[in-house]
N, C-alpha and C. Protein backbone atom coordinates (compact mmCIF):
# COMPACT_ATOMS: atom_id res chain seq x y z
N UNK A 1 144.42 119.96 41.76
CA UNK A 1 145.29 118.97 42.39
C UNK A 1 144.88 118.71 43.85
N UNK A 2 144.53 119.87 44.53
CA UNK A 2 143.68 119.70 45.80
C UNK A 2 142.69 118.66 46.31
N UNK A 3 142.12 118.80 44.88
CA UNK A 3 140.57 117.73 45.11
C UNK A 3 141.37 116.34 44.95
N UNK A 4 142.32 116.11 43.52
CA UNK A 4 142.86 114.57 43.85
C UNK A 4 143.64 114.34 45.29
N UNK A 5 144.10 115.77 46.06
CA UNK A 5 144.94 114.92 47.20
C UNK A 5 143.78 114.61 48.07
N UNK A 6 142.97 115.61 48.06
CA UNK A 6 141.85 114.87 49.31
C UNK A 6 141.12 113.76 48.84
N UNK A 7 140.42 113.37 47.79
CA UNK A 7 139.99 112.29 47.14
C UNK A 7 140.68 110.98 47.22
N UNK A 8 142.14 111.15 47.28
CA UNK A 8 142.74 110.27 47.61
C UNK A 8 143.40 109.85 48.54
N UNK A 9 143.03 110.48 50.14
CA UNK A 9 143.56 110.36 51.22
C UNK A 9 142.97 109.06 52.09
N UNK A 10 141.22 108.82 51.29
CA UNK A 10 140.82 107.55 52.27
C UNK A 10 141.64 106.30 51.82
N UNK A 11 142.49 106.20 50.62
CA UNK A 11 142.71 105.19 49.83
C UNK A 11 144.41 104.85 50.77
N UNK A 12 144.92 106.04 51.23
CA UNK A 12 145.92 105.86 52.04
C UNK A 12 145.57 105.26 53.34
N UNK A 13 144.57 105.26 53.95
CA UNK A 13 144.65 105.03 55.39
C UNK A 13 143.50 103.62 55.33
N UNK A 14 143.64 102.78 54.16
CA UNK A 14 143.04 101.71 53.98
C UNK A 14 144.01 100.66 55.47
N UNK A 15 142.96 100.07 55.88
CA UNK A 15 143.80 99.06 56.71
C UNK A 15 144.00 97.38 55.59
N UNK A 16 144.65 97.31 54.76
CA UNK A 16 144.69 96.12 54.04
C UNK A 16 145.48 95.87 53.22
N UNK A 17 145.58 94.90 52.54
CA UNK A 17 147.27 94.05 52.27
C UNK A 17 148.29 94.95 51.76
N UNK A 18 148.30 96.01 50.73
CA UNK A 18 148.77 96.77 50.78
C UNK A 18 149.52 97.44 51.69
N UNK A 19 148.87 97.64 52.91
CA UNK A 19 149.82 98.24 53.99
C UNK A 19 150.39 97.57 54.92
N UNK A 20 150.05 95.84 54.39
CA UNK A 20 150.46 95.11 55.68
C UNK A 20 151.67 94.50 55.17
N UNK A 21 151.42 94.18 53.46
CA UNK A 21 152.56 94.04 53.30
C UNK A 21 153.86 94.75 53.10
N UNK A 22 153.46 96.46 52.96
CA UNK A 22 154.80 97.56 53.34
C UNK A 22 155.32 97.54 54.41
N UNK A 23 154.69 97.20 55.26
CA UNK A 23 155.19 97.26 56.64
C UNK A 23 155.62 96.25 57.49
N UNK A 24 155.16 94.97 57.12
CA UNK A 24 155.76 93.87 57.60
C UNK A 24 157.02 93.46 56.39
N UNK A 25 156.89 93.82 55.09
CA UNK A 25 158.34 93.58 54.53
C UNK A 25 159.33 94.37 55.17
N UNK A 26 159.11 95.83 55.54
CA UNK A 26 159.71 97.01 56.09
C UNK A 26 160.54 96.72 57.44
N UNK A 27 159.63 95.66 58.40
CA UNK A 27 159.99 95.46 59.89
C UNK A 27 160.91 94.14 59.27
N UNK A 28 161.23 93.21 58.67
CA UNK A 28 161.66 92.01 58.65
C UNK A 28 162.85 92.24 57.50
N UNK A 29 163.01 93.30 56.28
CA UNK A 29 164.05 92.89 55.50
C UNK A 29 164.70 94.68 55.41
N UNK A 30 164.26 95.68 56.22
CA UNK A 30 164.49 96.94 55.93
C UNK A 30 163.92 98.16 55.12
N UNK A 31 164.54 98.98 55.16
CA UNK A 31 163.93 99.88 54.35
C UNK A 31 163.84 99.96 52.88
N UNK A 32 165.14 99.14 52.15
CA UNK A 32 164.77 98.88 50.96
C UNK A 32 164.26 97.87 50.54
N UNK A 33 163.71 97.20 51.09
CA UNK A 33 163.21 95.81 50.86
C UNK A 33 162.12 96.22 50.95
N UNK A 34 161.41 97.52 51.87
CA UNK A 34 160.08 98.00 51.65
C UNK A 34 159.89 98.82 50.75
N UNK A 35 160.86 99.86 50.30
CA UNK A 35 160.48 100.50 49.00
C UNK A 35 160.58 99.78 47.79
N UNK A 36 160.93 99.03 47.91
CA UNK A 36 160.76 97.65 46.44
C UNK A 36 159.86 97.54 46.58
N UNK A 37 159.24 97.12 47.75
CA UNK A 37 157.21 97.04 47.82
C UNK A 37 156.72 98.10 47.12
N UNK A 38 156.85 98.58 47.76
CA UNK A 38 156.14 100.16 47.65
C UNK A 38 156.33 100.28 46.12
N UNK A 39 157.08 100.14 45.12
CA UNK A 39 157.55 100.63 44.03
C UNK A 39 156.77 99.43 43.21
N UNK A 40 156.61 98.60 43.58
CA UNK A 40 155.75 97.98 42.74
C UNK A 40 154.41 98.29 42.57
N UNK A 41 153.81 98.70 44.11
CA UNK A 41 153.00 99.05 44.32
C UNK A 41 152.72 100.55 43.51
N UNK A 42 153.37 101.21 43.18
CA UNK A 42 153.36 102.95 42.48
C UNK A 42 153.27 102.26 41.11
N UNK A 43 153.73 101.27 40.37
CA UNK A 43 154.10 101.51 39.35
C UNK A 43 152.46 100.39 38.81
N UNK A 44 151.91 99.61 39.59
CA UNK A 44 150.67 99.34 39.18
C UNK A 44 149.64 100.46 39.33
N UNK A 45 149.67 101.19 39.95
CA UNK A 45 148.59 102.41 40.21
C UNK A 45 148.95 103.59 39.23
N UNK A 46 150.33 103.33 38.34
CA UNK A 46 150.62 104.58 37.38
C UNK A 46 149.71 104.03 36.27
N UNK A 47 150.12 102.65 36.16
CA UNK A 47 149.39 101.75 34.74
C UNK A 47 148.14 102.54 34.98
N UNK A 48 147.19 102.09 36.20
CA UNK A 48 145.68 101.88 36.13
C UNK A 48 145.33 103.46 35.91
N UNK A 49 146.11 104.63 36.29
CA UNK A 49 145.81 105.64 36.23
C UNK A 49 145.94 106.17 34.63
N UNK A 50 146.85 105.41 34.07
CA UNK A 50 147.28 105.90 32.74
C UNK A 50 145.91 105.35 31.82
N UNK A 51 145.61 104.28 32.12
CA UNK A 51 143.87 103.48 31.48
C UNK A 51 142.80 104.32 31.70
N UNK A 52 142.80 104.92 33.37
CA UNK A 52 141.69 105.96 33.62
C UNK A 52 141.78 107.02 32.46
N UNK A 53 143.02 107.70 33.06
CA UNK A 53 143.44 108.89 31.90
C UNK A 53 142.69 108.63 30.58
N UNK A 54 143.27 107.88 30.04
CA UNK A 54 143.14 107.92 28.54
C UNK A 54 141.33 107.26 28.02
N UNK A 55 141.10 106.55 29.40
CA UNK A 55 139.56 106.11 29.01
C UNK A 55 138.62 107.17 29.15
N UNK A 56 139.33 108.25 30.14
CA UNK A 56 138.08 109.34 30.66
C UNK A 56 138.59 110.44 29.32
N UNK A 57 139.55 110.31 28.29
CA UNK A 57 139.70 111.35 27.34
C UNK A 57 138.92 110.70 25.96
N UNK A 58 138.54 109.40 26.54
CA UNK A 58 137.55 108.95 25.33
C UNK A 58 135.83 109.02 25.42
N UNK A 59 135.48 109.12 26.89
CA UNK A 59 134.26 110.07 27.28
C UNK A 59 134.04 110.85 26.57
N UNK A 60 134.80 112.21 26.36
CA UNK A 60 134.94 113.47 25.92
C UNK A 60 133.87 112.85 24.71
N UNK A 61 133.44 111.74 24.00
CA UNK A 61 132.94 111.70 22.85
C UNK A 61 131.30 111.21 23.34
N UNK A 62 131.47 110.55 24.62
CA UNK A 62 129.65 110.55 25.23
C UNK A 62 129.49 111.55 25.90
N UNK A 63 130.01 112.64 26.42
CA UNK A 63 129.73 113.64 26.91
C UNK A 63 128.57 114.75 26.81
N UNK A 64 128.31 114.49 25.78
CA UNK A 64 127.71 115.81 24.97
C UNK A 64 126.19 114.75 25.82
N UNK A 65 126.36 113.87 26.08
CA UNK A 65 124.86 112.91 26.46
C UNK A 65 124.26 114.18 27.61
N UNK A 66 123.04 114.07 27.40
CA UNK A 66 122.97 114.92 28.36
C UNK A 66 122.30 113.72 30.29
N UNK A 67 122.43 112.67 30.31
CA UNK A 67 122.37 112.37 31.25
C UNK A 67 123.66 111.60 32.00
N UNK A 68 124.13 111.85 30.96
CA UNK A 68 125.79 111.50 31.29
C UNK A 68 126.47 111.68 32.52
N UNK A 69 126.29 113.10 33.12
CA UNK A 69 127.08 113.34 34.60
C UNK A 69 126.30 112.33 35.55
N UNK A 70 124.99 112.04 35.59
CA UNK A 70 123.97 111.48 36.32
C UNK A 70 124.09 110.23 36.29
N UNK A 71 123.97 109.50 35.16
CA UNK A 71 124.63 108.06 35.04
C UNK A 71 125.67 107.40 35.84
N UNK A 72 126.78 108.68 35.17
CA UNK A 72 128.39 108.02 35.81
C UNK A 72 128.25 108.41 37.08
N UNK A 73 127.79 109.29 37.66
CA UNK A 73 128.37 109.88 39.10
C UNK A 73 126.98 108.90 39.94
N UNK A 74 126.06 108.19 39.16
CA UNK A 74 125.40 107.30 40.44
C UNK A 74 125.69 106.20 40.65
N UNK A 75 126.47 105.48 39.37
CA UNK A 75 127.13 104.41 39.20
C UNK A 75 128.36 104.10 40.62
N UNK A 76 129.01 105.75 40.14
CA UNK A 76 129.82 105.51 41.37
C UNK A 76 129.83 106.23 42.66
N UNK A 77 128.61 106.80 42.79
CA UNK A 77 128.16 106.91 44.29
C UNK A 77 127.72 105.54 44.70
N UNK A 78 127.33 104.49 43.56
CA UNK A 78 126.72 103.17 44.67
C UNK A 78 127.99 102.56 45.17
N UNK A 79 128.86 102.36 44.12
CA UNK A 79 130.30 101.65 44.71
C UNK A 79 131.17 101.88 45.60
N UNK A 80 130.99 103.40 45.37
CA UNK A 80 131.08 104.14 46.60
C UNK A 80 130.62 103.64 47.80
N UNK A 81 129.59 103.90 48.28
CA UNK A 81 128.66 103.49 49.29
C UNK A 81 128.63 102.44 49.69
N UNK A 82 128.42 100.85 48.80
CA UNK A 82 128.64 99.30 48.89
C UNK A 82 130.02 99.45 49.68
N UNK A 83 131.16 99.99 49.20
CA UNK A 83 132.51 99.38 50.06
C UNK A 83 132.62 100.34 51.16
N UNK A 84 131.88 101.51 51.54
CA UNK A 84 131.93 101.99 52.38
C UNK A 84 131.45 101.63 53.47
N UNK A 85 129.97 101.49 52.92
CA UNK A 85 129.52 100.86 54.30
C UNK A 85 130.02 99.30 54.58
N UNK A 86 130.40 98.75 53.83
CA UNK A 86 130.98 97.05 53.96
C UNK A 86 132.15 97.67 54.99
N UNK A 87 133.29 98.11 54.62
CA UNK A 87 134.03 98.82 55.61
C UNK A 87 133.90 99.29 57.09
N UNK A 88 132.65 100.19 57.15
CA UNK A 88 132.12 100.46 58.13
C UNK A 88 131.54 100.07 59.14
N UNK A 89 130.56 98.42 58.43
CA UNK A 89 130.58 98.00 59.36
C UNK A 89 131.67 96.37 59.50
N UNK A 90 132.60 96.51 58.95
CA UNK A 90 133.26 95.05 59.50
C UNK A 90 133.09 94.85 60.49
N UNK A 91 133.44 93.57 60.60
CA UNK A 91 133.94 93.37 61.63
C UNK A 91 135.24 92.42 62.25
N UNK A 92 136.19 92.25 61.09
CA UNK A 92 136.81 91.42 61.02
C UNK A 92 138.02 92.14 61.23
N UNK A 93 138.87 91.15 62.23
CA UNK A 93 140.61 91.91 62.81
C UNK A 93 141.39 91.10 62.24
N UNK A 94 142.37 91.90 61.18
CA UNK A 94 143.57 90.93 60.64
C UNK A 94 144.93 91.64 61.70
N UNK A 95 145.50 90.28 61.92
CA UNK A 95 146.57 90.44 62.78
C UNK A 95 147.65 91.20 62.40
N UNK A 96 147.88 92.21 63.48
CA UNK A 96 149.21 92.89 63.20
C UNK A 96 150.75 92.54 62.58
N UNK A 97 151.36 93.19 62.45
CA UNK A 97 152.45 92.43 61.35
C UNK A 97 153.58 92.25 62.59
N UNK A 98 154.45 91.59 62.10
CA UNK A 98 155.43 91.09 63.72
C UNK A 98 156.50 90.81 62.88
N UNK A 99 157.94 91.00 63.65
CA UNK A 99 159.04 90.36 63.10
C UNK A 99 159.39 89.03 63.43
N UNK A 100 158.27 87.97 63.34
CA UNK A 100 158.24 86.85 63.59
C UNK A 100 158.37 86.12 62.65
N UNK A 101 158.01 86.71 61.83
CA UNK A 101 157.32 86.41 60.16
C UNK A 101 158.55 85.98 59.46
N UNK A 102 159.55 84.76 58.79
CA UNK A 102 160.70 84.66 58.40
C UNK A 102 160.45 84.34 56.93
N UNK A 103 159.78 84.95 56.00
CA UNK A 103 159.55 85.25 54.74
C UNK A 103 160.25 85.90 54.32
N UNK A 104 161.32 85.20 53.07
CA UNK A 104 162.19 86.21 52.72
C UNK A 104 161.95 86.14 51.14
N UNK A 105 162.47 87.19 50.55
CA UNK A 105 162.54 87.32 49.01
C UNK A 105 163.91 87.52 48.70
N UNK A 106 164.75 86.64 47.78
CA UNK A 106 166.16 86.67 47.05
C UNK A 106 166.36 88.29 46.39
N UNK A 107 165.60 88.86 45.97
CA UNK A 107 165.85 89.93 45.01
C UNK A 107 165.09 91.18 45.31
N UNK A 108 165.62 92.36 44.95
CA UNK A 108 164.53 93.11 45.07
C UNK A 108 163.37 93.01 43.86
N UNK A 109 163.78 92.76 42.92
CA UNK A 109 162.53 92.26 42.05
C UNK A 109 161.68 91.43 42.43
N UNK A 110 161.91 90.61 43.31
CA UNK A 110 161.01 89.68 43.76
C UNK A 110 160.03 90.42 44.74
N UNK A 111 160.83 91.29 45.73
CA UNK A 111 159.81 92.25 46.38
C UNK A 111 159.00 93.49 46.01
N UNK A 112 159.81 93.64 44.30
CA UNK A 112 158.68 94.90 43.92
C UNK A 112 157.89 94.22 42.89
N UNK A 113 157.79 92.58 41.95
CA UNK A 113 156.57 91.91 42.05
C UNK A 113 155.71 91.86 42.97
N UNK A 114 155.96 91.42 43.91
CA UNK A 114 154.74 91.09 45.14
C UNK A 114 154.26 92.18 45.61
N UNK A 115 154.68 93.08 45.61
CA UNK A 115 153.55 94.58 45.83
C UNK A 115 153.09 95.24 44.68
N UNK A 116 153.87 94.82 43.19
CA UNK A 116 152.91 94.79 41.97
C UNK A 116 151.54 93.79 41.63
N UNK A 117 151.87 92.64 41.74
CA UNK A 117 151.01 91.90 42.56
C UNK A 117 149.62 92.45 43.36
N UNK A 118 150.09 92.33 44.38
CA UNK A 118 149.02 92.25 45.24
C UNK A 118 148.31 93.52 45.06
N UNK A 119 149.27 94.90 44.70
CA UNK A 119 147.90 95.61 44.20
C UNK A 119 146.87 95.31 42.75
N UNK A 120 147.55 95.14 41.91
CA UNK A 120 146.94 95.25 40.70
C UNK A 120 145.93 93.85 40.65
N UNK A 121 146.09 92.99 42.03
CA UNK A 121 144.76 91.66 41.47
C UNK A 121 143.74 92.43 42.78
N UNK A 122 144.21 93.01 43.80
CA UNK A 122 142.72 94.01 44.31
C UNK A 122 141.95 94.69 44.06
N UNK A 123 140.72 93.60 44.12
CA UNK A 123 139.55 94.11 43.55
C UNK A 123 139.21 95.98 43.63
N UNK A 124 139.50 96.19 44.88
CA UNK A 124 139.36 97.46 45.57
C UNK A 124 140.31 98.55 44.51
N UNK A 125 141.46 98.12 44.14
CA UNK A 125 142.17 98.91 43.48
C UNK A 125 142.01 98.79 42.13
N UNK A 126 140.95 97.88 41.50
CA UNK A 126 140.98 97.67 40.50
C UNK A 126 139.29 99.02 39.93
N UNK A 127 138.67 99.03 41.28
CA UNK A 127 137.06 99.52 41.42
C UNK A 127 137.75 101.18 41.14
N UNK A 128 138.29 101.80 42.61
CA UNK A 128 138.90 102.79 42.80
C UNK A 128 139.04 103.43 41.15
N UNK A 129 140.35 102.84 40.74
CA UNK A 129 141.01 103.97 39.68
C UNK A 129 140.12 103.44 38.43
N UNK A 130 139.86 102.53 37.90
CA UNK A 130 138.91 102.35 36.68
C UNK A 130 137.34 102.49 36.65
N UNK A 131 136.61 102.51 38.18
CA UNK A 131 135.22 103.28 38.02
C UNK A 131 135.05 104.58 38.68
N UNK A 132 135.34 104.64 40.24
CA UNK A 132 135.13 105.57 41.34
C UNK A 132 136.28 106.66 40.39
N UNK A 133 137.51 106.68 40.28
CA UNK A 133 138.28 107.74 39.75
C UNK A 133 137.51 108.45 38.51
N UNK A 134 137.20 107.93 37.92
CA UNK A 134 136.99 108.49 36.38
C UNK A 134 135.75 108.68 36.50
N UNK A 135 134.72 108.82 37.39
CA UNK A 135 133.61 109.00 37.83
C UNK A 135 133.67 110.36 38.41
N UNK A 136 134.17 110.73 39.30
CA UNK A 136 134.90 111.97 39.78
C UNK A 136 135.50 112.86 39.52
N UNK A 137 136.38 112.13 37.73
CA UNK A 137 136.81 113.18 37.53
C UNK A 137 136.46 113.74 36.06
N UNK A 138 135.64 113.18 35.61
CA UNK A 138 134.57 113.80 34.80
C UNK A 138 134.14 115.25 34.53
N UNK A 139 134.28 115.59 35.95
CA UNK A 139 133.74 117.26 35.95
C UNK A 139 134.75 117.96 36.05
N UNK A 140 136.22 117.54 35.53
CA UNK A 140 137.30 118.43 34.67
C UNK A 140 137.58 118.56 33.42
N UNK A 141 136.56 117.23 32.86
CA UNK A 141 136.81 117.06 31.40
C UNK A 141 136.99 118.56 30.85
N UNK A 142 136.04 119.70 31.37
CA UNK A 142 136.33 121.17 30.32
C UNK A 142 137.32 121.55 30.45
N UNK A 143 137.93 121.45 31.78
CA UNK A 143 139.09 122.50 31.97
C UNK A 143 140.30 121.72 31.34
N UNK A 144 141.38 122.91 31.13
CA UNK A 144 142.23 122.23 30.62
C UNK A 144 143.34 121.80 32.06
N UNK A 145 143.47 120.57 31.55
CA UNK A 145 144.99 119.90 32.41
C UNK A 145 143.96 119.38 33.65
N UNK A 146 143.13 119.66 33.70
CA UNK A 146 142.00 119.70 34.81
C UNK A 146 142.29 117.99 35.44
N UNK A 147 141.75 117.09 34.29
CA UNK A 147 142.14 115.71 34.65
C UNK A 147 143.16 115.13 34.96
N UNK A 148 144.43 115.72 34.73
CA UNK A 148 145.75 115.14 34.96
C UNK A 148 146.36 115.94 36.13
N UNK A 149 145.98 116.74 36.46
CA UNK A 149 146.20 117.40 37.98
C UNK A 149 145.59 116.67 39.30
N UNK A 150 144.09 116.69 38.26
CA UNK A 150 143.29 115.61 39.34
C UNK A 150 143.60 114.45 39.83
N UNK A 151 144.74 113.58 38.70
CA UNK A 151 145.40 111.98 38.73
C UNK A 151 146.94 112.54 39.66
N UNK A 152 147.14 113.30 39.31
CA UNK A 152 148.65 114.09 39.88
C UNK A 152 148.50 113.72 41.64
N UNK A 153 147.22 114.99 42.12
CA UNK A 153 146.85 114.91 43.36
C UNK A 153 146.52 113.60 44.01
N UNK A 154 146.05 112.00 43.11
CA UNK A 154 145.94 111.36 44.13
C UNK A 154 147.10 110.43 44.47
N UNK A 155 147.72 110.10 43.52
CA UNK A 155 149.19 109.89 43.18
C UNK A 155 150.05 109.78 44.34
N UNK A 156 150.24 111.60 44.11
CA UNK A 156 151.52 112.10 45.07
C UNK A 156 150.76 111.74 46.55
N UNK A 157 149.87 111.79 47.22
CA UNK A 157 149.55 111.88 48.23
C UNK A 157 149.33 110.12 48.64
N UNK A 158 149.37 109.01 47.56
CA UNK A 158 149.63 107.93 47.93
C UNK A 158 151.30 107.68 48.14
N UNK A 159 152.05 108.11 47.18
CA UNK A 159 153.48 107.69 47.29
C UNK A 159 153.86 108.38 47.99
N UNK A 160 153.12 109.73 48.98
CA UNK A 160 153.99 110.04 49.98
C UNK A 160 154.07 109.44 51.36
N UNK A 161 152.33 109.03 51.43
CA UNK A 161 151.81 108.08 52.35
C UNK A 161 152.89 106.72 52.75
N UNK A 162 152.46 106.02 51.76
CA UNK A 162 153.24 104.63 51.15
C UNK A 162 154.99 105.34 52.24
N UNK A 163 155.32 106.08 51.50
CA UNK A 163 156.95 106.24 51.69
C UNK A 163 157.14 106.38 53.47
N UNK A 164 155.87 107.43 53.47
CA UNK A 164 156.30 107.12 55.10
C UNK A 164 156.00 106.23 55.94
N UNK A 165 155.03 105.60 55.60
CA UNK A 165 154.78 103.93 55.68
C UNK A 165 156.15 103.21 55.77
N UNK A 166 156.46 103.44 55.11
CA UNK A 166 157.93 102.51 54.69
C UNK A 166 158.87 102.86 55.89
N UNK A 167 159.04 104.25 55.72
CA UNK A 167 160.66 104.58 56.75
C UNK A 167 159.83 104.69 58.17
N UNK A 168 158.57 104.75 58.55
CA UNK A 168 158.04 104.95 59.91
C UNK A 168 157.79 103.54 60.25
N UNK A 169 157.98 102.21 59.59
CA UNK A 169 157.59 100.88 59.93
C UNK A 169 157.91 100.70 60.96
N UNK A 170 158.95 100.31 61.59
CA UNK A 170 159.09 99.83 63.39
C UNK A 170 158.31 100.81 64.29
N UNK A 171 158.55 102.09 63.79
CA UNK A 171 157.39 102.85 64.93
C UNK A 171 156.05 102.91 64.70
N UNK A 172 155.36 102.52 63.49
CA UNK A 172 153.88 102.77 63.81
C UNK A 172 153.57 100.67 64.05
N UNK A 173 154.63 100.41 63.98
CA UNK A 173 154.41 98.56 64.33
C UNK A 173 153.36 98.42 65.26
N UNK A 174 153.82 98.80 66.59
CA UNK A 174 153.28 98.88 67.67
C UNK A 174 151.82 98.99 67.57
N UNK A 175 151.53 100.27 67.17
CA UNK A 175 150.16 100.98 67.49
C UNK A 175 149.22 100.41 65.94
N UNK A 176 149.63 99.11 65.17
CA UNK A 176 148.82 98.02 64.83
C UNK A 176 148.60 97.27 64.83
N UNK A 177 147.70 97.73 66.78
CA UNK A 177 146.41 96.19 66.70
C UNK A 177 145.68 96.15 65.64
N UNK A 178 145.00 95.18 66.48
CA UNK A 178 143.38 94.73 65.28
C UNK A 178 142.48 95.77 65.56
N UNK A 179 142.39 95.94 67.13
CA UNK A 179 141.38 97.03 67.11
C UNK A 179 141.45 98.31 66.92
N UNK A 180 142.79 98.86 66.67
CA UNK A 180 143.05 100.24 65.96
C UNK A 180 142.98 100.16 64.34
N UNK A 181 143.30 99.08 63.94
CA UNK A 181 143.47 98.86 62.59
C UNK A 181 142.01 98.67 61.98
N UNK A 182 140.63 97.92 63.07
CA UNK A 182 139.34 98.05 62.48
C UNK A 182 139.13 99.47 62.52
N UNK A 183 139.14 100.23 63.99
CA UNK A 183 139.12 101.51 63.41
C UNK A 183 138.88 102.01 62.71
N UNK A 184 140.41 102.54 61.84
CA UNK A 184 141.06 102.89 60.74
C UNK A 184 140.43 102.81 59.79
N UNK A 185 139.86 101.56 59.33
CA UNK A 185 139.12 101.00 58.07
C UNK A 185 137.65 101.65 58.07
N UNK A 186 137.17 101.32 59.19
CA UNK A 186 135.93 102.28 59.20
C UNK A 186 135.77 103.54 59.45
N UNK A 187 136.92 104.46 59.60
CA UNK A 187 137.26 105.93 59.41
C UNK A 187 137.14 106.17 57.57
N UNK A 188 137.80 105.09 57.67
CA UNK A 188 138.19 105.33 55.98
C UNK A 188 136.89 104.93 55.37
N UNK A 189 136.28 103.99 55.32
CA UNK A 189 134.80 103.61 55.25
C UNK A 189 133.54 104.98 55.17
N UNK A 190 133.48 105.68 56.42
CA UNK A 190 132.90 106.95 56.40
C UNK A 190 133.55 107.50 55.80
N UNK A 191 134.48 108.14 55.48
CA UNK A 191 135.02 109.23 54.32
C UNK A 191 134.76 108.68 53.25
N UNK A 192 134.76 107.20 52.53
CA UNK A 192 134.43 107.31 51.56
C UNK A 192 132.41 107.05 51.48
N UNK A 193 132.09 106.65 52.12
CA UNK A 193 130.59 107.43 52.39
C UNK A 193 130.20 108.53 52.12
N UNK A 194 130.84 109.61 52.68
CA UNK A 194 130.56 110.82 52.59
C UNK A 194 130.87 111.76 51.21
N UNK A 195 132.16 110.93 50.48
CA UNK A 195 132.44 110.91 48.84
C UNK A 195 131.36 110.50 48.08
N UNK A 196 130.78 109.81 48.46
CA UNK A 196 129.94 109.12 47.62
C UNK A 196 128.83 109.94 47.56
N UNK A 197 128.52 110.21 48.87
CA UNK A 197 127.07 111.29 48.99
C UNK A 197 127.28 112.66 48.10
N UNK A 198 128.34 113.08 48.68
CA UNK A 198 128.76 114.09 47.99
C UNK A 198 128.44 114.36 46.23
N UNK A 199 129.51 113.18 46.05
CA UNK A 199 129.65 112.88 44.29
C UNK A 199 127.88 112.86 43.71
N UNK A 200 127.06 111.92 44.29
CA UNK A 200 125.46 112.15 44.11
C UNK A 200 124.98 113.29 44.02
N UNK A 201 125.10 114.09 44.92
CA UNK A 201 124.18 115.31 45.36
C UNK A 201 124.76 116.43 44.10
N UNK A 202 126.42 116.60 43.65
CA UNK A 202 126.91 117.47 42.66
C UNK A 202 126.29 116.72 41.03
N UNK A 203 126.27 115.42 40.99
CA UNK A 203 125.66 114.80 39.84
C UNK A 203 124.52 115.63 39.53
N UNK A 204 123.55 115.43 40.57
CA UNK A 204 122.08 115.41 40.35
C UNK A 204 122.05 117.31 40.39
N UNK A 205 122.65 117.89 41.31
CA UNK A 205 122.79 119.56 40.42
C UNK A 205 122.94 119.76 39.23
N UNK A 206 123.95 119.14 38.80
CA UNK A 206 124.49 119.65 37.81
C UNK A 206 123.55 119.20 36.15
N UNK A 207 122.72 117.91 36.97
CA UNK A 207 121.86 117.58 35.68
C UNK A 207 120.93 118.75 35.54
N UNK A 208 120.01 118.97 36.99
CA UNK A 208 119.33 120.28 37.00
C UNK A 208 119.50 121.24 36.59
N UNK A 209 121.02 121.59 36.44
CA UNK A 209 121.59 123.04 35.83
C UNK A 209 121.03 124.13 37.20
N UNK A 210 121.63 123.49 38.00
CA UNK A 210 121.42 124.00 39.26
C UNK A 210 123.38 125.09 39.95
N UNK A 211 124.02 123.92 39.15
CA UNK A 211 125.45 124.23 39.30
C UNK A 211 126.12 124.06 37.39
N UNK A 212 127.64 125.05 37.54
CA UNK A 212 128.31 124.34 36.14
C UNK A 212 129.36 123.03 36.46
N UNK A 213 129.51 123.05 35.71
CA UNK A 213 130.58 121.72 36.12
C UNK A 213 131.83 121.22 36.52
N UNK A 214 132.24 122.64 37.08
CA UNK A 214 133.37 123.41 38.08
C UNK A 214 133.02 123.35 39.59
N UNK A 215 132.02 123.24 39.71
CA UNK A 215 131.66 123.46 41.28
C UNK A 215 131.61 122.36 42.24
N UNK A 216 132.58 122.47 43.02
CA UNK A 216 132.81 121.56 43.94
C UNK A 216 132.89 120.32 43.02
């Protein structure tokens, strides 16, 4: 569960619509008007995780391939790497969120569509849990529960994120400029760089039979 919370910590500190729209619904209609976001937002990332799940328990039948770890884990060290370094080096500032903004939604259904929405048509969230996830977590297929601990850990450490996102909105308002918020993205950019390298270097052991498929 360890490895999904850290695996899934760059995905929290993404600077993009996702967090702009928790937090500018958050500053303009309250706190439940942002966890309606937010809840739409959890309940598209349960779907995509439940597709990972059940697609990475149908692996279990190419597995036995023996270039299999090598394949998947370079596949998604490149995708890795492509949005990392795209990240890393942006250079583009989207404007901070303001209570200027007089966008309102009638319902809370209307506000936990639009953060169902907007995650589930991002590309980024669509890459994440259906290639980069199940790429990663491959090397629990032996153990038991191994994979669903692994989905557990990145989960909880988004909806805890997300939540305090939500109730910390007027106070972290402030401290998102553009230029803390490019930052951010390219913090998150290098960490997932360094995932990616990582994920490569345990692939290519483990084809060697250099490592088993527990290690790191």
């Amino acid at each position: 569960m360890l490895d999904g919370i850290l695996f899934g910590l760059p995905l929290t500190i993404l600077m993009g619509p996702l967090l702009f729209a928790i937090v500018q619904t958050s500053i303009e209609q309250g706190f439940r008007a942002g966890l309606a976001v937010g809840a739409g937002i959890w309940v598209s990332d349960l779907l995509f995780v439940l597709c990972a799940f059940f697609g990475v328990s149908y692996i279990l039948a190419v597995v036995q391939w023996e270039g299999f770890e090598l394949a998947v884990g370079s596949a998604g060290t490149i995708i890795l790497l492509i949005i990392g370094f795209g990240m890393l080096l942006s250079q583009k500032q989207e404007p901070a969120p303001s209570e200027t903004n007089q966008t309102r939604y009638k319902s809370y259904f209307s506000l936990w569509l639009k953060g169902y929405l907007i995650n589930t048509v991002n590309p980024f969230t669509f890459i994440f849990w259906l290639v980069i996830t199940p790429a990663q977590s491959s090397k629990y297929l032996a153990a038991s529960h191994g994979v669903g601990k692994f989905y557990i850990g990145i989960l909880a450490i988004i909806f805890l994120t997300d939540f305090a996102k939500i109730a910390l909105a007027k106070k972290i308002q402030p401290w998102l400029k553009p230029r803390n918020v490019l930052l951010m993205r390219r913090i998150a950019g290098a960490a997932l760089i360094v995932f990616g390298i990582i994920l490569l270097i345990r692939c290519c052991l483990l084809f060697c039979g250099k490592i088993d498929g527990n290690t790191f």
